[in-house]
Protein backbone atom coordinates (compact mmCIF):
# COMPACT_ATOMS: atom_id res chain seq x y z
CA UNK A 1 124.77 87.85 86.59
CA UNK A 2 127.29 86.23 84.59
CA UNK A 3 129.17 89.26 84.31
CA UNK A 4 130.20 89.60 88.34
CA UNK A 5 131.98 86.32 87.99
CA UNK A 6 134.97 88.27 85.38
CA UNK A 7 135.35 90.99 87.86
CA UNK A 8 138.13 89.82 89.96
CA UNK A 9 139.79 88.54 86.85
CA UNK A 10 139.57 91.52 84.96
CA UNK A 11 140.99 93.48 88.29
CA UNK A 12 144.13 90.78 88.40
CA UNK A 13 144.19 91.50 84.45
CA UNK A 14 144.88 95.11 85.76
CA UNK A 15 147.80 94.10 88.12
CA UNK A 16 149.01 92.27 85.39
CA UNK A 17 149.14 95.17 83.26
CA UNK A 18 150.74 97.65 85.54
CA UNK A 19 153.48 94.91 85.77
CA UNK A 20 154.55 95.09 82.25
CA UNK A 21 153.93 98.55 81.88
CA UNK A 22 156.34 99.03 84.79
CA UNK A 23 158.70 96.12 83.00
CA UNK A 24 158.65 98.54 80.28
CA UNK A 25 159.36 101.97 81.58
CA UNK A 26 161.97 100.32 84.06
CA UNK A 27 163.96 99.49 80.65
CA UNK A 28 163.75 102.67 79.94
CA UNK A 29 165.11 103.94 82.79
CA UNK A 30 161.92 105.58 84.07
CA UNK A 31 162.22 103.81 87.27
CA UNK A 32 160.01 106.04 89.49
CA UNK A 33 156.80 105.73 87.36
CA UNK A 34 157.71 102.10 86.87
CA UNK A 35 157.47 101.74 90.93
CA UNK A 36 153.99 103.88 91.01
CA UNK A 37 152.28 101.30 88.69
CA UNK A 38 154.29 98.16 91.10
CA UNK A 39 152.17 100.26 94.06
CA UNK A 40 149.03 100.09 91.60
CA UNK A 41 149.41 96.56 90.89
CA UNK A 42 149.48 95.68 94.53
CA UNK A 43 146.52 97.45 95.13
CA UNK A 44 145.03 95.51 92.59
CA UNK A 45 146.02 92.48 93.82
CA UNK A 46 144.33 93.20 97.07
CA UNK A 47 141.53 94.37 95.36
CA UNK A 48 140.80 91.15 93.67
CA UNK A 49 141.01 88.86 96.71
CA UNK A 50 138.31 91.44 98.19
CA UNK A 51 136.50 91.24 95.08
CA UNK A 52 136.21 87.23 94.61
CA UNK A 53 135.33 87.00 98.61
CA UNK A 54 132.59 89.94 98.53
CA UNK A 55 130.99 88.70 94.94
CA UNK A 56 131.61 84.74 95.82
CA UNK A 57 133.12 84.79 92.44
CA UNK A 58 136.17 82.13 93.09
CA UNK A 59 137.83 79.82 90.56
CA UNK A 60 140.57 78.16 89.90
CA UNK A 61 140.98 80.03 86.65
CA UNK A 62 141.13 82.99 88.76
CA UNK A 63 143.94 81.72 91.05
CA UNK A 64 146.24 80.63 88.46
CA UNK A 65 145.71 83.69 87.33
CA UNK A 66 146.84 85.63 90.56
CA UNK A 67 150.05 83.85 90.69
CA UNK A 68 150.81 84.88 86.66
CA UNK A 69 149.89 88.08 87.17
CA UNK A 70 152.20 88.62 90.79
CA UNK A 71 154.79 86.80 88.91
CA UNK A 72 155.42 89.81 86.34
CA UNK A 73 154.81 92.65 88.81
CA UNK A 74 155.75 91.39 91.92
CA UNK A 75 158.89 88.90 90.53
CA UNK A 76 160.04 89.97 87.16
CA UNK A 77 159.29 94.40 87.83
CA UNK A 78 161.27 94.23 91.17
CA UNK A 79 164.33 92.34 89.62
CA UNK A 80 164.32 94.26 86.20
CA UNK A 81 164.18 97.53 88.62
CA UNK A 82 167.21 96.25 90.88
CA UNK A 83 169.26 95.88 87.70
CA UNK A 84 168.21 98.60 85.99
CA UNK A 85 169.52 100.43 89.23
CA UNK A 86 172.91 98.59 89.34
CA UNK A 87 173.52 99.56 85.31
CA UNK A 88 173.04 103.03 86.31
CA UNK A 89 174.67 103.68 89.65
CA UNK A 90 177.71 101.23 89.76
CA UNK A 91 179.12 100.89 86.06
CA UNK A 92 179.26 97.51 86.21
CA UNK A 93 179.55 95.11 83.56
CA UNK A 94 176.25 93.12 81.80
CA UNK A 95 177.12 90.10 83.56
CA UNK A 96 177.65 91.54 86.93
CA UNK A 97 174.69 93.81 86.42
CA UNK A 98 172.19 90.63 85.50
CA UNK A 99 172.63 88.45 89.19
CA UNK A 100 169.71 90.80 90.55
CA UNK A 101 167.79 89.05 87.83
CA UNK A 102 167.61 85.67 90.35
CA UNK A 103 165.32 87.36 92.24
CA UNK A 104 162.47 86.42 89.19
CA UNK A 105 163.28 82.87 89.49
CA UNK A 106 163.07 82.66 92.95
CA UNK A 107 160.04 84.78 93.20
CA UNK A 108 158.39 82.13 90.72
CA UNK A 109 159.81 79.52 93.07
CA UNK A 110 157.82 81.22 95.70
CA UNK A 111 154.82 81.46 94.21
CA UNK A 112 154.10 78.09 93.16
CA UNK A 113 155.68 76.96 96.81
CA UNK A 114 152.66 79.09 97.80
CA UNK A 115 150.21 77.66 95.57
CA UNK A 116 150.59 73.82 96.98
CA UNK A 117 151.59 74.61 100.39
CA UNK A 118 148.23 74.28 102.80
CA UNK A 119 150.40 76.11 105.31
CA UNK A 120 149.81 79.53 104.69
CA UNK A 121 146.09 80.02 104.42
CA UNK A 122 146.31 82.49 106.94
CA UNK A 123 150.34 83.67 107.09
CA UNK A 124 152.54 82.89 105.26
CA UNK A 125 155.63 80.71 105.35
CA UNK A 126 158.55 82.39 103.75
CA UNK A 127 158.67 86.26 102.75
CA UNK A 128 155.25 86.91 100.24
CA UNK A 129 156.58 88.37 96.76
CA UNK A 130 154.88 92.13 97.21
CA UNK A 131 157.37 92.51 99.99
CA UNK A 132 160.08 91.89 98.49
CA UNK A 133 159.22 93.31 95.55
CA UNK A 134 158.19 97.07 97.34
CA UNK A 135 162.09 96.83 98.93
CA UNK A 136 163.30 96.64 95.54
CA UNK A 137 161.26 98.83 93.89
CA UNK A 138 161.27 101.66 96.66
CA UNK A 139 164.93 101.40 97.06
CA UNK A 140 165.45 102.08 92.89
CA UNK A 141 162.62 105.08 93.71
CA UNK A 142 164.93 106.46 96.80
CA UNK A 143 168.07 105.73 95.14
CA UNK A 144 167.44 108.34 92.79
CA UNK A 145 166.73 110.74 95.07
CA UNK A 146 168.81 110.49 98.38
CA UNK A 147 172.72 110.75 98.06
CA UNK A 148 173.49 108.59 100.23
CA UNK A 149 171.73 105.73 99.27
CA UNK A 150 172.94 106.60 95.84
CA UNK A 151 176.32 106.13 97.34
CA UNK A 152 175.16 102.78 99.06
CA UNK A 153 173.80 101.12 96.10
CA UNK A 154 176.83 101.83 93.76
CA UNK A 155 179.09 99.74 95.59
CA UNK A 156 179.04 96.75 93.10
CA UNK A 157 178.08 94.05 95.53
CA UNK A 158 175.19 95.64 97.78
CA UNK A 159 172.29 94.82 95.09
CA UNK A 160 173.25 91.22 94.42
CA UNK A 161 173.50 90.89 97.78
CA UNK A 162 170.25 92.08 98.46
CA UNK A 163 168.83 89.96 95.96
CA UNK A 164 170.62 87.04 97.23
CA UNK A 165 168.54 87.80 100.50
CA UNK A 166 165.15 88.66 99.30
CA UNK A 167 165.33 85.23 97.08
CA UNK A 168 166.76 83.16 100.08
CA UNK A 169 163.80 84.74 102.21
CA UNK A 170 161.38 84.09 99.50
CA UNK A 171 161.63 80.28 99.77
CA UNK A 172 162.79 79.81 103.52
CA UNK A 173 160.63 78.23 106.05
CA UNK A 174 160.66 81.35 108.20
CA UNK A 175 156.83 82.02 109.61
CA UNK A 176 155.96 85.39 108.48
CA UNK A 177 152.65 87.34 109.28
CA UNK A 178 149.57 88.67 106.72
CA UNK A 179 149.47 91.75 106.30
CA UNK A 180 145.45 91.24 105.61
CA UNK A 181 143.39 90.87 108.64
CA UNK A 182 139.69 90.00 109.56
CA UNK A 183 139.31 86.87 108.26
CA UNK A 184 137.57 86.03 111.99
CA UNK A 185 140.00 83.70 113.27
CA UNK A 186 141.54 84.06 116.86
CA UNK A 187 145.09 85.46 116.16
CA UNK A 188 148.13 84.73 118.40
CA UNK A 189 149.69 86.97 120.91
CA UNK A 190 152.92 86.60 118.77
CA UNK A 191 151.47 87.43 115.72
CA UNK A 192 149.69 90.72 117.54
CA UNK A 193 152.69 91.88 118.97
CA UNK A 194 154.32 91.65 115.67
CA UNK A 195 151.64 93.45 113.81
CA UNK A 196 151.68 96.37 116.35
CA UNK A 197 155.53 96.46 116.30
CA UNK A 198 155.43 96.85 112.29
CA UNK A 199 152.30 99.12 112.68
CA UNK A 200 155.06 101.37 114.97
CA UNK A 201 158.04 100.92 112.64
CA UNK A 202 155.48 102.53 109.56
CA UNK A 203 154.37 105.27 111.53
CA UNK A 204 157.95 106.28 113.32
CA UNK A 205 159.29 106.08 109.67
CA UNK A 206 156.52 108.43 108.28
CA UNK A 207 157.24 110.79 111.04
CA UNK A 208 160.71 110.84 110.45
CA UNK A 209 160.95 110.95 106.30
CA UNK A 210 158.39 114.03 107.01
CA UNK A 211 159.81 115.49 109.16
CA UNK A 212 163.36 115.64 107.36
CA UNK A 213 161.80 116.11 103.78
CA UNK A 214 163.05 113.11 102.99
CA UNK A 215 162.11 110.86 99.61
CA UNK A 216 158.69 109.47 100.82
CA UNK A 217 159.49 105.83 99.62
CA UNK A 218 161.80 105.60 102.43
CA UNK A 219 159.08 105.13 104.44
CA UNK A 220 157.78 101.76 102.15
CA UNK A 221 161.95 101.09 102.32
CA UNK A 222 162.03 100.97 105.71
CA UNK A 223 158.92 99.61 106.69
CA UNK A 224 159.19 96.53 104.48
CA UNK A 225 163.01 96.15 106.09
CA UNK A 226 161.52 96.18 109.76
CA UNK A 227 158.50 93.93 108.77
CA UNK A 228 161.34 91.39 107.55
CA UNK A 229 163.34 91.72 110.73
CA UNK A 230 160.49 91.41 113.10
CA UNK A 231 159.61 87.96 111.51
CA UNK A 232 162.75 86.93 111.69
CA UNK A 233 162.98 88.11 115.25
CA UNK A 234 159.89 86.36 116.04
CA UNK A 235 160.83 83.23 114.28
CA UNK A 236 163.60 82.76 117.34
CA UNK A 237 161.33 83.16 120.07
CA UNK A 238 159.16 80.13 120.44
């Protein structure tokens, strides 16, 4: 049927959407729903690679699309979030307030990189936007929440600096693993031991944000923040 082929579109159309909606209510200053629909987006976004493989419904329509849609939620959101944060918390001027905003430019960077680059078929070269964009947007989620990351994130320089980071990572050469597996290829012993490593880092966070009743985005926070440093750590041992 001619209608299976629009599915995965219309389900990237849906990440797309959460993006701006979460654009939107990050303006105005609803930051925590704005990071629920960046979570919904990137379950959309998974959902449509899963959709186009299952219905054999791929085109190239489709992947432009992909890279439009993850360029709102997963590049523009995350950076409009980090700056909304930095308004609020450190009373810092416009100017100051509007270097997170590089992260949306590099993120763009990194997804056409991604586009031409036969490298990363299956892993990917250079930290994927979702990442970055779920350390962003659980940190603005957190922020709110726990005082002392309140008290972190108003020193004037820790969010540009973090943005500085996540953009250089973006577009570095660094080999990073996919977080989506089964695709039926043999997998490295580095890239198993990395998987399990992150797989313990998500579950030792859950335990302990739990345990302590602490804000439950911590545990995307931190997870996202190990997954980054095991790649790294990885990318040294050849």
């Amino acid at each position: 049927m001619q209608i299976v082929k629009h599915i995965p579109n219309t389900i990237t159309c849906l990440n797309l959407l959460c993006g701006v909606g979460g654009v939107i209510l990050s303006l105005e200053g609803q930051v925590e729903t704005a990071f629920l629909l960046m979570l919904a987006a990137a379950g959309f976004d998974f959902c449509d690679g899963l959709a186009a493989r299952l219905l054999g419904a791929y085109s190239e329509i489709g992947k432009e699309l992909d890279s439009l849609a993850d360029m709102v939620s997963f590049g523009v959101l995350p950076s409009v979030l980090l700056y909304k944060t930095m308004c609020e918390f450190t009373g810092a001027g416009t100017l100051v307030c509007l270097i997170p905003l590089i992260l949306a430019a590099f993120s763009g960077l990194r997804l056409a990189k991604f586009n031409i680059d036969e490298r990363q078929h299956e892993s990917f070269i250079g930290l994927a936007t979702p990442a970055a964009a779920m350390i962003c947007g659980s940190l603005a989620y957190a922020a709110n929440y726990e005082e002392w990351l309140g008290s972190i994130v108003s020193v004037v320089w820790v969010i540009p600096a973090l943005a500085i980071i996540l953009s250089l990572l973006l577009v570095s050469e660094i080999p990073m693993f996919a977080m989506k597996m089964g695709t039926g290829k043999q997998v490295d012993t580095k890239t198993k031991v990395s998987r399990i490593l992150f797989l313990l880092a998500f579950i030792v966070s859950a335990v302990v944000v739990f345990s302590t009743g602490a804000c439950w985005t911590l545990i995307v926070l931190t997870s996202f923040l190990a997954y980054i440093i095991i790649n790294v750590g990885a990318s040294f041992c050849k």
